[in-house]
N, C-alpha and C. Protein backbone atom coordinates (compact mmCIF):
# COMPACT_ATOMS: atom_id res chain seq x y z
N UNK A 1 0.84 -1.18 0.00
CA UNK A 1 0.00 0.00 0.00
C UNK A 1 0.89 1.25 0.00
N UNK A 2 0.38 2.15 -0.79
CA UNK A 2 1.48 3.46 -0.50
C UNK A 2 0.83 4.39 0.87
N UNK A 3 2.14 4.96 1.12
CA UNK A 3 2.09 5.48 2.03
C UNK A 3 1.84 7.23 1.66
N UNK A 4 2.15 8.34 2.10
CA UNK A 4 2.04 9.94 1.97
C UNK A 4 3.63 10.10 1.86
N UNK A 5 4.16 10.58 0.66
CA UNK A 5 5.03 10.97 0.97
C UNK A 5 5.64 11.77 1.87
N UNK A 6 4.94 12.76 2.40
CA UNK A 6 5.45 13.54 3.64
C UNK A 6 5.92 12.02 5.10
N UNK A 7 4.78 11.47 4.80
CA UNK A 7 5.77 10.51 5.82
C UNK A 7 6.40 9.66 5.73
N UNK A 8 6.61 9.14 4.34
CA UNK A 8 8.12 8.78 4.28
C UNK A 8 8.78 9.51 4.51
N UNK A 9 9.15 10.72 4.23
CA UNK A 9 10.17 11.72 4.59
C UNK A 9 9.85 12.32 6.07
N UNK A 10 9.39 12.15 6.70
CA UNK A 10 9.68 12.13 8.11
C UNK A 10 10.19 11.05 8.90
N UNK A 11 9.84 10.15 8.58
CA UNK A 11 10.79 9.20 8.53
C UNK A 11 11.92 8.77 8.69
N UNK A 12 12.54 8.85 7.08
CA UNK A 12 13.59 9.29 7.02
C UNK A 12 14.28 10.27 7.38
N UNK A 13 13.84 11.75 7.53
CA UNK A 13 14.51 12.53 8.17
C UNK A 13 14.89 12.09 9.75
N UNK A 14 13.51 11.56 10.70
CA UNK A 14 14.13 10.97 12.03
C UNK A 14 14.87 9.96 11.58
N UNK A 15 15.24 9.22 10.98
CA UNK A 15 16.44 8.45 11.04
C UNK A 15 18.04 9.05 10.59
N UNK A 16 18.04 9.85 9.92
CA UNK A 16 18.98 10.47 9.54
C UNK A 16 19.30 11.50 11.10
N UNK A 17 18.36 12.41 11.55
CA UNK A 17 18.71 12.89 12.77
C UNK A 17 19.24 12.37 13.96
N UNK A 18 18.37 10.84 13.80
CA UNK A 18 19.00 9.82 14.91
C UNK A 18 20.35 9.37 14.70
N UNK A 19 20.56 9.26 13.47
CA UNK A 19 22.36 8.64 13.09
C UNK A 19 23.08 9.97 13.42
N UNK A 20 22.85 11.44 12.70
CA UNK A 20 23.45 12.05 13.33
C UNK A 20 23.92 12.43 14.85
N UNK A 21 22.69 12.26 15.43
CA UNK A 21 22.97 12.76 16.83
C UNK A 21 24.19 11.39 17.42
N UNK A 22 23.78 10.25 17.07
CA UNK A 22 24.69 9.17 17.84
C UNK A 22 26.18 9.24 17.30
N UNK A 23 26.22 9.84 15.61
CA UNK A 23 27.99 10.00 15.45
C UNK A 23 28.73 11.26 15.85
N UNK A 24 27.84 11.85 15.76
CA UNK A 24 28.41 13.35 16.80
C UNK A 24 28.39 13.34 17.93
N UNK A 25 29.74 13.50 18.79
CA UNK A 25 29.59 13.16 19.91
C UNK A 25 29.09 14.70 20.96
N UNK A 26 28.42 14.79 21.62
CA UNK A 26 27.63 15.88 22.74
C UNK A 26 27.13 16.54 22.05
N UNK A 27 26.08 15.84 21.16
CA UNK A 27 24.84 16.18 20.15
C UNK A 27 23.65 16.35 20.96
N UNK A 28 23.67 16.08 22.19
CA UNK A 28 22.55 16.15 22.97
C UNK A 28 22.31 17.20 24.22
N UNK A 29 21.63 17.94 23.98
CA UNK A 29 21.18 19.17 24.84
C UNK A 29 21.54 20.43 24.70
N UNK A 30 21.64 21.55 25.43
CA UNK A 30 21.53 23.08 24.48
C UNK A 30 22.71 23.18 24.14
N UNK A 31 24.30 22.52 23.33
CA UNK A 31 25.00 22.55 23.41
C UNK A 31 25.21 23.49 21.50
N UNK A 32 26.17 23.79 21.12
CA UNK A 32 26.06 24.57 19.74
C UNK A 32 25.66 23.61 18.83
N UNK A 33 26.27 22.48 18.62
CA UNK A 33 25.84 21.29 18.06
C UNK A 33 24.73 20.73 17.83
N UNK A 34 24.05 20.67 18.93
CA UNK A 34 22.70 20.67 18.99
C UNK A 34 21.73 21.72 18.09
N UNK A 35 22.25 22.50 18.53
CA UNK A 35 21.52 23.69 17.68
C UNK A 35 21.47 23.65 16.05
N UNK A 36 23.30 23.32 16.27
CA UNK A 36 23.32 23.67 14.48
C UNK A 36 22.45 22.39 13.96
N UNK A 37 22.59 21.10 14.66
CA UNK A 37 21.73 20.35 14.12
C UNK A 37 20.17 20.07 13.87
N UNK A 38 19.63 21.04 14.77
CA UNK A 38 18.18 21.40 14.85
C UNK A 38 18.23 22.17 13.31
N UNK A 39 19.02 23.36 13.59
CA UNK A 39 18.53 24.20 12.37
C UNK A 39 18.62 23.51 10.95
N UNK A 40 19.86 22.63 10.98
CA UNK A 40 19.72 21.65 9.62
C UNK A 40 18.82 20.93 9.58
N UNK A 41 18.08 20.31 10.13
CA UNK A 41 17.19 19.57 10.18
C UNK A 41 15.34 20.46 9.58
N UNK A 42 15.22 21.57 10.53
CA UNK A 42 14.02 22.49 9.63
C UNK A 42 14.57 23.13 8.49
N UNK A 43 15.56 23.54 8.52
CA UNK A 43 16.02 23.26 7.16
C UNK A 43 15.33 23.02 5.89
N UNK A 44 16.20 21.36 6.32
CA UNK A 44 15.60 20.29 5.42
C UNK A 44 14.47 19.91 4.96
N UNK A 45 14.01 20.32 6.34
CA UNK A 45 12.25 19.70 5.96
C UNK A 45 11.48 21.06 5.43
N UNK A 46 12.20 22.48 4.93
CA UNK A 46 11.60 23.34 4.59
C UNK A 46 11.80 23.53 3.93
N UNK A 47 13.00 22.98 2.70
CA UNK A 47 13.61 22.35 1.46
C UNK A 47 12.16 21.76 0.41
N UNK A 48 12.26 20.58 1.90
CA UNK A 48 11.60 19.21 0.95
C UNK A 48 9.95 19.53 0.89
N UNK A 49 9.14 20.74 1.78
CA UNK A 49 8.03 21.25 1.44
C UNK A 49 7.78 21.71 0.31
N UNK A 50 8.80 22.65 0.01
CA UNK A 50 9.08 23.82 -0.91
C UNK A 50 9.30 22.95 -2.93
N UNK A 51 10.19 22.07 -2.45
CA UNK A 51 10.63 20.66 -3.47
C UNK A 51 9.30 20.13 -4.01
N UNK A 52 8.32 19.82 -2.67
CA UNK A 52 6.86 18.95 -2.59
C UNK A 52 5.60 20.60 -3.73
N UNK A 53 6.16 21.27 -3.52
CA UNK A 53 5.00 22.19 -3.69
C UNK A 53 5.53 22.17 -5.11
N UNK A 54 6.67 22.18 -5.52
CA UNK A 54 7.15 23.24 -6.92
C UNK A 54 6.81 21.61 -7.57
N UNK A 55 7.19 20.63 -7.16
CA UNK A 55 6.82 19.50 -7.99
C UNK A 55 5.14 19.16 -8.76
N UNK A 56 4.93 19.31 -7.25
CA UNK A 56 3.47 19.10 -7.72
C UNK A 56 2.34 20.11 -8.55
N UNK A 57 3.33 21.77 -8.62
CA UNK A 57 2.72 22.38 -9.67
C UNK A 57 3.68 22.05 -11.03
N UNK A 58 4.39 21.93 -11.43
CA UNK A 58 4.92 21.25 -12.33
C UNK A 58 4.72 20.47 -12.89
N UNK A 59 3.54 19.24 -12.12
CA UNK A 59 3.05 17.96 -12.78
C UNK A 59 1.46 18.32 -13.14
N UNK A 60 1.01 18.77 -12.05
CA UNK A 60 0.01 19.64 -12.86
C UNK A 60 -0.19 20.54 -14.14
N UNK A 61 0.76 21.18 -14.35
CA UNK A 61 0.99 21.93 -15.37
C UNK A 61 1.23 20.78 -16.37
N UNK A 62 2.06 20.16 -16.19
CA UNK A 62 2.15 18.83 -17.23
C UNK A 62 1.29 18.31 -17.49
N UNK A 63 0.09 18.01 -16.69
CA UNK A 63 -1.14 17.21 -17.11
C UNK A 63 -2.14 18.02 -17.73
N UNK A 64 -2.19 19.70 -17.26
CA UNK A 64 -3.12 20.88 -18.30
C UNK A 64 -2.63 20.67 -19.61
N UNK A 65 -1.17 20.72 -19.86
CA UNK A 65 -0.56 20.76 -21.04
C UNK A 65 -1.23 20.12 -22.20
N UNK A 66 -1.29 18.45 -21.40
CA UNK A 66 -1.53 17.17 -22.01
C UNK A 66 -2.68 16.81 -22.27
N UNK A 67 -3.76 17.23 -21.41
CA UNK A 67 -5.14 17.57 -21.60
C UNK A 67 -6.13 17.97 -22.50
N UNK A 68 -5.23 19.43 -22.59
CA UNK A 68 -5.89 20.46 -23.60
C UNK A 68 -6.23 19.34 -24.96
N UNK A 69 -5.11 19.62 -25.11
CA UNK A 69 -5.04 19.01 -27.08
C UNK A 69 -5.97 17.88 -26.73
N UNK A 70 -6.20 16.58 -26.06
CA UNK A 70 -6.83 15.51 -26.23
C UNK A 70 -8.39 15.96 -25.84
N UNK A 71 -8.54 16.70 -24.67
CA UNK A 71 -10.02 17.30 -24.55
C UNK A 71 -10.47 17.92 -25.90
N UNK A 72 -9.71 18.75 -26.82
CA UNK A 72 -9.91 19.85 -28.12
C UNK A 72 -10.96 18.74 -28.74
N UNK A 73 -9.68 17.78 -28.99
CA UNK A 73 -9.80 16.22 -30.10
C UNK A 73 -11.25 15.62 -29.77
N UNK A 74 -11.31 15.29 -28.38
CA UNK A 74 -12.89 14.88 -28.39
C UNK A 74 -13.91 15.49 -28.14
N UNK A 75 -13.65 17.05 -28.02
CA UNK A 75 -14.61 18.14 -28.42
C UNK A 75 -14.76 18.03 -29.95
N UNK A 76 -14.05 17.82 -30.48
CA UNK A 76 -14.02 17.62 -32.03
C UNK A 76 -14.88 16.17 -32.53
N UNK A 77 -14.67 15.30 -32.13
CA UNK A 77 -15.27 14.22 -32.36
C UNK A 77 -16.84 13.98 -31.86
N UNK A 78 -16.80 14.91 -31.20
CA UNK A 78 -18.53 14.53 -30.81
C UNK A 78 -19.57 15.13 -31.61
N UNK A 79 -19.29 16.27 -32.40
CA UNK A 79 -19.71 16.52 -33.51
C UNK A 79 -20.28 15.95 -34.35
């Protein structure tokens, strides 16, 4: 079954945060590290919104594109 892509990618992002925090060592608590790794992390996930939005008008636009002409065609044919 498919899943939402947003949560695959949350997901994956907590796993990627979790590997980070365990190979960096005093990744845990208000330390600078911490921080910088918070901020990479919304970041990322404000990347992959932004990625999610421009895609999905892009494929839309691809499917108006593709539409038109075949809607024209069987506006034409019902004639």
């Amino acid at each position: 079954m498919l899943r939402p892509l947003e949560e695959v990618w949350w997901e994956q992002e907590e796993e990627a945060m979790w590997w980070l925090q365990a190979w960096v060592p005093g990744s845990q608590g208000p330390r600078p590290i911490s921080v910088t790794l918070g901020a990479i992390k919304d970041t990322l996930e404000l990347v992959a919104h932004q990625m999610l939005s421009w895609a999905e008008a892009m494929f839309s636009w691809a499917l108006k594109r593709l539409c038109k002409p075949l809607l024209d065609l069987y506006g034409l044919t019902a004639r």
